[in-house]
PDB file of N, CA and C in Angstrom:
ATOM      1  N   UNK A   1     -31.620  34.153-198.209  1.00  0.00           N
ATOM      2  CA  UNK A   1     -31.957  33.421-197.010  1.00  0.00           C
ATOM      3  C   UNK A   1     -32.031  34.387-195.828  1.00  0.00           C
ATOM      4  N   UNK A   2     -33.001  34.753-195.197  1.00  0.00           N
ATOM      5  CA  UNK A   2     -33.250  35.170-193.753  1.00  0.00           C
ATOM      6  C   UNK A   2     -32.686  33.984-192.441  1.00  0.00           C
ATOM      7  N   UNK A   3     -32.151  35.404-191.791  1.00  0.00           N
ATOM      8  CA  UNK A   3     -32.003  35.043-190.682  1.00  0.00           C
ATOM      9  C   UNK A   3     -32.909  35.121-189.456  1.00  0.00           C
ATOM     10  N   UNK A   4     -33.076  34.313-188.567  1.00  0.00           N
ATOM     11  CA  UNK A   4     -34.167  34.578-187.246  1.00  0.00           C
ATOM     12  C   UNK A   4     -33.591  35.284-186.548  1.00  0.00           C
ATOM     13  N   UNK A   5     -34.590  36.053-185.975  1.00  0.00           N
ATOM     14  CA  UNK A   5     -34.426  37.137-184.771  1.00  0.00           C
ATOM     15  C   UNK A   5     -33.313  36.916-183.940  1.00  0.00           C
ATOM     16  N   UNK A   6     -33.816  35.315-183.422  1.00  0.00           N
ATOM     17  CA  UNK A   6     -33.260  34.530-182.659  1.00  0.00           C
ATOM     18  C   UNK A   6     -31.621  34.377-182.841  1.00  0.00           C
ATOM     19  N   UNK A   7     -31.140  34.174-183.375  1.00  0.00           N
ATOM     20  CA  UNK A   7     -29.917  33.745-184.360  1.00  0.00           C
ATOM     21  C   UNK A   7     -29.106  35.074-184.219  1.00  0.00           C
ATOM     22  N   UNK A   8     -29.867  36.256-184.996  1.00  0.00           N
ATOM     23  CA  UNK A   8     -29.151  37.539-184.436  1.00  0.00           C
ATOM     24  C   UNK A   8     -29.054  37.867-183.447  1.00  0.00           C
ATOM     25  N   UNK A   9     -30.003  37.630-182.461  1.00  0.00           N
ATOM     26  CA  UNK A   9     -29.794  38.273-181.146  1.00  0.00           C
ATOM     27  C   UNK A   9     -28.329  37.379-180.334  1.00  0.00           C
ATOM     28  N   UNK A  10     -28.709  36.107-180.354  1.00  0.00           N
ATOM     29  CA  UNK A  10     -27.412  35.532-180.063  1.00  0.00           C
ATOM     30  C   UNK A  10     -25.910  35.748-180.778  1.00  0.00           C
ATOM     31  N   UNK A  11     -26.019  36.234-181.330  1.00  0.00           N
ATOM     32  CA  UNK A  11     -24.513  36.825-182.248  1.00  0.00           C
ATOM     33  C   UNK A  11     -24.276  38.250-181.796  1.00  0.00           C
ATOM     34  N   UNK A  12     -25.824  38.769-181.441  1.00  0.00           N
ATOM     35  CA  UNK A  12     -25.457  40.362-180.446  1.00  0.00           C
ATOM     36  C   UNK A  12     -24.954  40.076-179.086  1.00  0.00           C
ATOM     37  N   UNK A  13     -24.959  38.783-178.950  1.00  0.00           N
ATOM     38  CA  UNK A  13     -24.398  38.378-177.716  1.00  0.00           C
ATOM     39  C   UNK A  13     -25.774  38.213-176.345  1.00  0.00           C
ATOM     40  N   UNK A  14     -26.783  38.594-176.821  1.00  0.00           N
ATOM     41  CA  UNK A  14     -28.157  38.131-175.962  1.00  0.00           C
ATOM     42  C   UNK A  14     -28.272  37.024-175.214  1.00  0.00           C
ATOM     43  N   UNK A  15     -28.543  36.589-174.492  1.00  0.00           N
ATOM     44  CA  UNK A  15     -28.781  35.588-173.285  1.00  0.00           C
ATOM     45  C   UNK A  15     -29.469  35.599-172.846  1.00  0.00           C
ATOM     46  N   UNK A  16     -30.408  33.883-172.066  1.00  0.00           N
ATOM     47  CA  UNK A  16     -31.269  34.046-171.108  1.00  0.00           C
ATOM     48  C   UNK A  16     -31.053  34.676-169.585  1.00  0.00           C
ATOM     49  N   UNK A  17     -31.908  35.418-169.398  1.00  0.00           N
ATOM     50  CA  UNK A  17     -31.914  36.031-168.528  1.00  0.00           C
ATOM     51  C   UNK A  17     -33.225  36.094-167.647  1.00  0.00           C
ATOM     52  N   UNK A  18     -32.633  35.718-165.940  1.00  0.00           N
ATOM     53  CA  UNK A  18     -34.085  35.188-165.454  1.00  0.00           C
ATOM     54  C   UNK A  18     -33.624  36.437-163.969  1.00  0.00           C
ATOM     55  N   UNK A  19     -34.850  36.986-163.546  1.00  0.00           N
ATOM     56  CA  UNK A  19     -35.041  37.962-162.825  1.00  0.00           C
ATOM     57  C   UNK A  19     -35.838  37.634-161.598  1.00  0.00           C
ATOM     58  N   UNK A  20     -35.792  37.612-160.324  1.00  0.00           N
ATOM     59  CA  UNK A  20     -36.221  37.703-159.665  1.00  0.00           C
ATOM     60  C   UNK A  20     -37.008  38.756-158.730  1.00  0.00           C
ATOM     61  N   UNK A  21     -38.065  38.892-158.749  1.00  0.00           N
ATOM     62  CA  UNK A  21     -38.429  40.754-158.229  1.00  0.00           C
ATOM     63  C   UNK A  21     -39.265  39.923-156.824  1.00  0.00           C
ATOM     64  N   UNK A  22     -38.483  40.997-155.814  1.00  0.00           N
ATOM     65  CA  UNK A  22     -39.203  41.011-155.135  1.00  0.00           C
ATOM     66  C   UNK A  22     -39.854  42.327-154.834  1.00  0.00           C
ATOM     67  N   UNK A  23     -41.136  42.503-154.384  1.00  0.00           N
ATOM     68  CA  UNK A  23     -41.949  43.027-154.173  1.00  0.00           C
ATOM     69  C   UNK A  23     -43.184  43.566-153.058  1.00  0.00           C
ATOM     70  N   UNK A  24     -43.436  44.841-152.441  1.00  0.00           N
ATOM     71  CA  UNK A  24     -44.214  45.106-151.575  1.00  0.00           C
ATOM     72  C   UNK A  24     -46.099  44.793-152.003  1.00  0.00           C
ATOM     73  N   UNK A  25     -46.720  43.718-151.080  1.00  0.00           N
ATOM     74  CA  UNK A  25     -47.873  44.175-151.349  1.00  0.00           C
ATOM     75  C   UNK A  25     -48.803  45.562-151.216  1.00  0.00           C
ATOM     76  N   UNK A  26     -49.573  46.439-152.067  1.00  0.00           N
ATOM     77  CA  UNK A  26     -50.197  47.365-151.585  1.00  0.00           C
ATOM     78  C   UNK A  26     -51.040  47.107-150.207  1.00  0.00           C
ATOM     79  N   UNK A  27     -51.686  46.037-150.546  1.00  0.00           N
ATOM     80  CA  UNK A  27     -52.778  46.228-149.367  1.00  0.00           C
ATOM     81  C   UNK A  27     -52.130  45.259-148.015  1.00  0.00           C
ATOM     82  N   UNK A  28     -50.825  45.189-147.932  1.00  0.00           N
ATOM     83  CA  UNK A  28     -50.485  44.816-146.836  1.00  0.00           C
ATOM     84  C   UNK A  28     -48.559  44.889-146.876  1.00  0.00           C
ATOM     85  N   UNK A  29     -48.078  46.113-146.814  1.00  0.00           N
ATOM     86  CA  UNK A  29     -46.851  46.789-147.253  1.00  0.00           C
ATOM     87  C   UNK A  29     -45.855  46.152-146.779  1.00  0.00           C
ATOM     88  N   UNK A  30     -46.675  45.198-145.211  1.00  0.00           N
ATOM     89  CA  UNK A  30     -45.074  44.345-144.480  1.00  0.00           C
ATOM     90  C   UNK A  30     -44.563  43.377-145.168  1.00  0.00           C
ATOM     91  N   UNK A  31     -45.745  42.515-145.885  1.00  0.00           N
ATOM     92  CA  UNK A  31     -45.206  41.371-147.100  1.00  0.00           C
ATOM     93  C   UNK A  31     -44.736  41.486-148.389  1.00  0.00           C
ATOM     94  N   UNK A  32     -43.313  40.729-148.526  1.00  0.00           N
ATOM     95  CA  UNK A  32     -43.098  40.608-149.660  1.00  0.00           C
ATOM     96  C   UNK A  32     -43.774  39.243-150.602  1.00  0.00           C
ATOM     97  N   UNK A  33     -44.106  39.870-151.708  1.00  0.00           N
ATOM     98  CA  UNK A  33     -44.309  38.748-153.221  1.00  0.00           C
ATOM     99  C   UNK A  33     -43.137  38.390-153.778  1.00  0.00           C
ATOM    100  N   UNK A  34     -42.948  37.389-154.390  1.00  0.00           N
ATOM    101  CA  UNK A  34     -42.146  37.078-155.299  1.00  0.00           C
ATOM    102  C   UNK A  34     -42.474  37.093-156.579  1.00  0.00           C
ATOM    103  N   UNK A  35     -41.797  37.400-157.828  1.00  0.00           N
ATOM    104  CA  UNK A  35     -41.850  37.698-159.022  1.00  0.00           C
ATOM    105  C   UNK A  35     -41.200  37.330-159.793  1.00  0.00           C
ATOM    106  N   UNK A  36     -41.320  36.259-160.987  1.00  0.00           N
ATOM    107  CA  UNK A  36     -40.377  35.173-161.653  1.00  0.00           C
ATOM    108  C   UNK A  36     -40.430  35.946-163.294  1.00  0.00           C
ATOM    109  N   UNK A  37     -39.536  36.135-163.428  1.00  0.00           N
ATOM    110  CA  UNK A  37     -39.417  36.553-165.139  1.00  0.00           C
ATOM    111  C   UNK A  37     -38.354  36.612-165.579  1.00  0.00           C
ATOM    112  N   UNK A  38     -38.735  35.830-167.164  1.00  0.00           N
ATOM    113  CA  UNK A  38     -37.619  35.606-167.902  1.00  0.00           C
ATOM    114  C   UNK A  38     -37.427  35.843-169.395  1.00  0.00           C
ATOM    115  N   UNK A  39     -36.609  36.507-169.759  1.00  0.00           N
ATOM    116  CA  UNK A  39     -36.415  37.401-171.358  1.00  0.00           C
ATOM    117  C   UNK A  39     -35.127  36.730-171.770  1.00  0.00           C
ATOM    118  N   UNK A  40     -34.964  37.051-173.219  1.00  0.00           N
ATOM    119  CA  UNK A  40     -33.388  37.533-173.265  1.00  0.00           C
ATOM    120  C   UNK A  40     -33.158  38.744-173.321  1.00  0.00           C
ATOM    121  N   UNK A  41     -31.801  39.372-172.682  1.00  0.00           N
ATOM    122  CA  UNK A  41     -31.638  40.240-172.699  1.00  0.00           C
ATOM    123  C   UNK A  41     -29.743  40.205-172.578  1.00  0.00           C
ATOM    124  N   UNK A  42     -29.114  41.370-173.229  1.00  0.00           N
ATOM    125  CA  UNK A  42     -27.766  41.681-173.440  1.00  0.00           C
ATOM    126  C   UNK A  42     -26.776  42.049-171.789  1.00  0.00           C
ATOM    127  N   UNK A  43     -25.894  41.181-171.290  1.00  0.00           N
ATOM    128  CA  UNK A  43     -25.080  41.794-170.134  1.00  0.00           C
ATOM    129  C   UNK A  43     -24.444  42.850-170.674  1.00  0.00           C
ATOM    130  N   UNK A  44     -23.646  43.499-169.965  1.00  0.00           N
ATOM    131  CA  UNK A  44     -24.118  43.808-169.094  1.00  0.00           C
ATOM    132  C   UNK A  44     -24.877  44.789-168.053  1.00  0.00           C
ATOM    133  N   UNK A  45     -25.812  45.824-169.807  1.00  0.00           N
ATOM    134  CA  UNK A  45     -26.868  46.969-169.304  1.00  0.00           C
ATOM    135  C   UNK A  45     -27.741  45.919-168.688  1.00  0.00           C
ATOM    136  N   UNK A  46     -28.862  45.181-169.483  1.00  0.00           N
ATOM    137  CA  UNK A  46     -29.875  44.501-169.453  1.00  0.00           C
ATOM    138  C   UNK A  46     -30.716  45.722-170.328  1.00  0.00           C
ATOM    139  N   UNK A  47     -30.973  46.162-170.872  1.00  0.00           N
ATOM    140  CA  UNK A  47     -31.980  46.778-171.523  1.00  0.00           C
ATOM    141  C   UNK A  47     -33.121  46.289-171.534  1.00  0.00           C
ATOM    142  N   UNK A  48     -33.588  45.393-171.618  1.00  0.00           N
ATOM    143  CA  UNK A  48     -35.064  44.456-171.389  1.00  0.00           C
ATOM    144  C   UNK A  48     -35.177  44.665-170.151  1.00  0.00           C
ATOM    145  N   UNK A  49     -34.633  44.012-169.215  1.00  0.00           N
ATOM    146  CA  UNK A  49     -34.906  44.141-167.886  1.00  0.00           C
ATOM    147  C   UNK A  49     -35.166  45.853-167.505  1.00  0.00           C
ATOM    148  N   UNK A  50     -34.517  46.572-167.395  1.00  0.00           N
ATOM    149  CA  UNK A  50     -34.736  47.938-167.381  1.00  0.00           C
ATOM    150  C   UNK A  50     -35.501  48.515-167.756  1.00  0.00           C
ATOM    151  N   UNK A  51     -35.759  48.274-169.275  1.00  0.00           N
ATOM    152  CA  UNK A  51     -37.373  48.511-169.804  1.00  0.00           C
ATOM    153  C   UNK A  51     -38.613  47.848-169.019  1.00  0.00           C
ATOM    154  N   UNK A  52     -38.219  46.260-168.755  1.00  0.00           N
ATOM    155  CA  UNK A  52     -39.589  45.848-167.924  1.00  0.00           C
ATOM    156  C   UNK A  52     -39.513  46.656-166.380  1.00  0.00           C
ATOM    157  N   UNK A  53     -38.717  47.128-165.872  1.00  0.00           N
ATOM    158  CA  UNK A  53     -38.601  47.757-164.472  1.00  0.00           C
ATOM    159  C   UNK A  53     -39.242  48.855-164.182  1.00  0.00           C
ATOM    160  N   UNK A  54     -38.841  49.760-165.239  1.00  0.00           N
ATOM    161  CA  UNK A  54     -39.620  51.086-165.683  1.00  0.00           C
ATOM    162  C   UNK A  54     -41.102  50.619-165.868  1.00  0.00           C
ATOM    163  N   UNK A  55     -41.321  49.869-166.669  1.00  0.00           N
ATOM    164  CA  UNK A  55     -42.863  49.489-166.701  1.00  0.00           C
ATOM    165  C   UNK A  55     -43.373  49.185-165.288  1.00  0.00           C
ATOM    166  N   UNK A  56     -42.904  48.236-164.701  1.00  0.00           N
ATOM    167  CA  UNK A  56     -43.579  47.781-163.308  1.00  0.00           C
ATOM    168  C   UNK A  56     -43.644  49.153-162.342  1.00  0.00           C
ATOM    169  N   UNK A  57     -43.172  50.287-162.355  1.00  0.00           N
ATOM    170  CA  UNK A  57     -43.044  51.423-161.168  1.00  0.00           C
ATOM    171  C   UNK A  57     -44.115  52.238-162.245  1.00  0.00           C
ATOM    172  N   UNK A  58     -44.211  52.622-163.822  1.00  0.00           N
ATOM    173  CA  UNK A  58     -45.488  52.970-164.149  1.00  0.00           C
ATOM    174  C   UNK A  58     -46.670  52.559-163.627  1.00  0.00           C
ATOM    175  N   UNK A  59     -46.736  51.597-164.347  1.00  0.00           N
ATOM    176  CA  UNK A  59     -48.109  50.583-164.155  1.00  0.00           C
ATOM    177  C   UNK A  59     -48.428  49.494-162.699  1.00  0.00           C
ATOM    178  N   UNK A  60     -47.523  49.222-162.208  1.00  0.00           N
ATOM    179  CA  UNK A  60     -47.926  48.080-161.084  1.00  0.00           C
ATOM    180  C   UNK A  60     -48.175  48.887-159.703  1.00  0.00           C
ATOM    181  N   UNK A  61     -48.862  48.853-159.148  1.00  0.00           N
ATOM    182  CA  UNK A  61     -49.062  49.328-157.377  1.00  0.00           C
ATOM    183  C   UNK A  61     -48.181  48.643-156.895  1.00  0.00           C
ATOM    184  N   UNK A  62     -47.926  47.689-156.719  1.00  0.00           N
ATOM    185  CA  UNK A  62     -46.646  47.198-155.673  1.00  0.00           C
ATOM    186  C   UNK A  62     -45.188  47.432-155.778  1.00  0.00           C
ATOM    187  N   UNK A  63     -44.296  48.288-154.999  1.00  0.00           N
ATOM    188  CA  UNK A  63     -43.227  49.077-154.904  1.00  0.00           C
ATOM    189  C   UNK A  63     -41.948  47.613-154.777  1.00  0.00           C
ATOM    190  N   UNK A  64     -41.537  47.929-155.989  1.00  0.00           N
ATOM    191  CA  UNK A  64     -40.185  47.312-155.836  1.00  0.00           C
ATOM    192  C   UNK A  64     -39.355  47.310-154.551  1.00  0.00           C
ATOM    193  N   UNK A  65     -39.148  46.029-154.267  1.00  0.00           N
ATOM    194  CA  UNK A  65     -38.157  45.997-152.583  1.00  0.00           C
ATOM    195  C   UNK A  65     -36.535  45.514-153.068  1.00  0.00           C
ATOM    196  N   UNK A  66     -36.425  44.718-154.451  1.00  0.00           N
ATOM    197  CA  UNK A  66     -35.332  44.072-154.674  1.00  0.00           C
ATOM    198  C   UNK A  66     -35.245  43.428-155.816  1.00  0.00           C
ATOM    199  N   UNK A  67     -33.773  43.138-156.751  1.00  0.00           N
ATOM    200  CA  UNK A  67     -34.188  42.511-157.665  1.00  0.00           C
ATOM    201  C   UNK A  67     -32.759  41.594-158.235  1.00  0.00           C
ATOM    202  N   UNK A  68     -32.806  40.105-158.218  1.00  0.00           N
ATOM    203  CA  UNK A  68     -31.899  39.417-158.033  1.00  0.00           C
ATOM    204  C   UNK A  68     -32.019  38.712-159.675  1.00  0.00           C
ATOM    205  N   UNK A  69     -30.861  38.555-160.297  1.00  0.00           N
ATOM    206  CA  UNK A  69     -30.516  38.609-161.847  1.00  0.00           C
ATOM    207  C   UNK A  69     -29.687  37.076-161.896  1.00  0.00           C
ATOM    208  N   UNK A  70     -30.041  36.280-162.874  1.00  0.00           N
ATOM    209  CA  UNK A  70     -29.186  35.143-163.201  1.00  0.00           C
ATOM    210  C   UNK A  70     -28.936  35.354-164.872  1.00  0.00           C
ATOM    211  N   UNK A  71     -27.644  35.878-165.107  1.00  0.00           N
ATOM    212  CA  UNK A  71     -27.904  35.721-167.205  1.00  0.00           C
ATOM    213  C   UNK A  71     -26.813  34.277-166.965  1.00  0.00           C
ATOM    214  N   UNK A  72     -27.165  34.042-168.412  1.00  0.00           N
ATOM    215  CA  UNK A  72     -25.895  33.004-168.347  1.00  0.00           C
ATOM    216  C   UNK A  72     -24.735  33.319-169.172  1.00  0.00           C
ATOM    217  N   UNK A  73     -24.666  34.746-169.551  1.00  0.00           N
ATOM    218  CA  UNK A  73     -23.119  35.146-169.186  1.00  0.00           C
ATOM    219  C   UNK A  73     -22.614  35.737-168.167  1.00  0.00           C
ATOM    220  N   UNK A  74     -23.332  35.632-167.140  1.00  0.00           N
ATOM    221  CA  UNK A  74     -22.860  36.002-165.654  1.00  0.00           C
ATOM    222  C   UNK A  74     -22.172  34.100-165.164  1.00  0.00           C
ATOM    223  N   UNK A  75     -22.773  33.525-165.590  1.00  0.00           N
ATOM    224  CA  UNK A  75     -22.708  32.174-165.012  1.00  0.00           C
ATOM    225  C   UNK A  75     -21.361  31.647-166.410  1.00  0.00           C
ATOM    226  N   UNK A  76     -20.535  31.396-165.921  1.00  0.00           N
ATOM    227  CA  UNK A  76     -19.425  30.691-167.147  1.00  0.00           C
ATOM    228  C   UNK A  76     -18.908  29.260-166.211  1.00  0.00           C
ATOM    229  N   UNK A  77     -18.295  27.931-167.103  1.00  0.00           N
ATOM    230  CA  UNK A  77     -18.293  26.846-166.506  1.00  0.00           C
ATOM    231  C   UNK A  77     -17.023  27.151-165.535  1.00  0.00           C
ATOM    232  N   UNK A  78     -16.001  28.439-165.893  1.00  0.00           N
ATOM    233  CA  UNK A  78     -15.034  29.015-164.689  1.00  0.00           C
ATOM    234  C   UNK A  78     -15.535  28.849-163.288  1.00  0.00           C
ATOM    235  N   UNK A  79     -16.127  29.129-163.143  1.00  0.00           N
ATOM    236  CA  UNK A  79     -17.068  29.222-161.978  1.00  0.00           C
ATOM    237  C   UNK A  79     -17.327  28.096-161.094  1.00  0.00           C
ATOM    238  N   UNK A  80     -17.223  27.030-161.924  1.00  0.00           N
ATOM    239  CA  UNK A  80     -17.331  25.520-161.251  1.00  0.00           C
ATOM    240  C   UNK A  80     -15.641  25.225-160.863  1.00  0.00           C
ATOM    241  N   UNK A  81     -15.531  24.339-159.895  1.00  0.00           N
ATOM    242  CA  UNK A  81     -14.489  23.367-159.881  1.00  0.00           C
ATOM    243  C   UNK A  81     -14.697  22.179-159.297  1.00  0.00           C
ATOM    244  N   UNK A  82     -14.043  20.896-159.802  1.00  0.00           N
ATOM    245  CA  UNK A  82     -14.737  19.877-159.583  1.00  0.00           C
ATOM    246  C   UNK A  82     -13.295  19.341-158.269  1.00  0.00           C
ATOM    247  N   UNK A  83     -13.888  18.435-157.834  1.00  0.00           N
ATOM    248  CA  UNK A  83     -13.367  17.470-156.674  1.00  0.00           C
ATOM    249  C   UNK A  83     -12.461  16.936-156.682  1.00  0.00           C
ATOM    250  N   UNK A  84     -11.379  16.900-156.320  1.00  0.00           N
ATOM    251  CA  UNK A  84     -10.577  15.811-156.651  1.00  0.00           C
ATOM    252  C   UNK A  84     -10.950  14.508-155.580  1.00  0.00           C
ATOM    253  N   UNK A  85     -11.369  14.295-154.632  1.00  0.00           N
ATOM    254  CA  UNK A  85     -11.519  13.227-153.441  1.00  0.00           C
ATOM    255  C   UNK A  85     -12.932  12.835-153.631  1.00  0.00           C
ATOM    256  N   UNK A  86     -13.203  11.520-152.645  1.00  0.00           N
ATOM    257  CA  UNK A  86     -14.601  11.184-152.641  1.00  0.00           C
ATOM    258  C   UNK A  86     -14.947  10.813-151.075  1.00  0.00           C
ATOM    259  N   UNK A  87     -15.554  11.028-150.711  1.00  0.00           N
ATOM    260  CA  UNK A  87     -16.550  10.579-149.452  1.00  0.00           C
ATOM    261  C   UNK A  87     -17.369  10.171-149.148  1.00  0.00           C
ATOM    262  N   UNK A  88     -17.105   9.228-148.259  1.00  0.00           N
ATOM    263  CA  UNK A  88     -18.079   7.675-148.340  1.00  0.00           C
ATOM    264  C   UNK A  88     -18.827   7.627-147.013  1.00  0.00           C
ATOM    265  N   UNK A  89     -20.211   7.796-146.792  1.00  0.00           N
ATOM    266  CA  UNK A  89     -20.504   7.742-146.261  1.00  0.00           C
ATOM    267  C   UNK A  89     -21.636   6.695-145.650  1.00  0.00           C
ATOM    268  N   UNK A  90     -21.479   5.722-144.198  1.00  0.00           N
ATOM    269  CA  UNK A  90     -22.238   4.546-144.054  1.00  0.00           C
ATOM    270  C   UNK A  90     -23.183   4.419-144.195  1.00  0.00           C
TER     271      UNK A  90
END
């Protein structure tokens, strides 16, 4: 019986991982673009991400300004706490 890619990568501990790039336009350097992408990739090198980063400063004209990361082993339900009170409002 084979296993999926999928299946292993999550036992390597892989996660979704969503990236935010922001970005300089060439033909107008004061504006930033926004840039939505999403892989799995391992916390907490990112190797995917890093590989796609390196690619974008090869290949893309527009100069990286910033780059904001959500995995969801950065995100654990620790992180939450819930309410104890309620507020009622008229």
């Amino acid at each position: 019986m084979k296993t999926s890619s999928d299946f292993e990568k999550r036992l390597l501990g892989y996660g979704l991982l969503t990236a935010e790039i922001l970005y300089r336009i060439p033909d107008h350097p004061k504006l930033l673009q926004s840039f939505l992408w999403q892989t799995e990739d391992l916390a907490p090198k990112f190797p995917e991400l890093n590989r796609f980063l390196k690619f974008w400063e090869r290949e893309v004209e527009g100069s990286i300004y910033s780059v904001r990361i959500a995995h969801q082993n950065l995100i654990t339900p620790m992180d939450f706490r819930f309410a104890d009170g309620e507020i009622v409002v008229h």
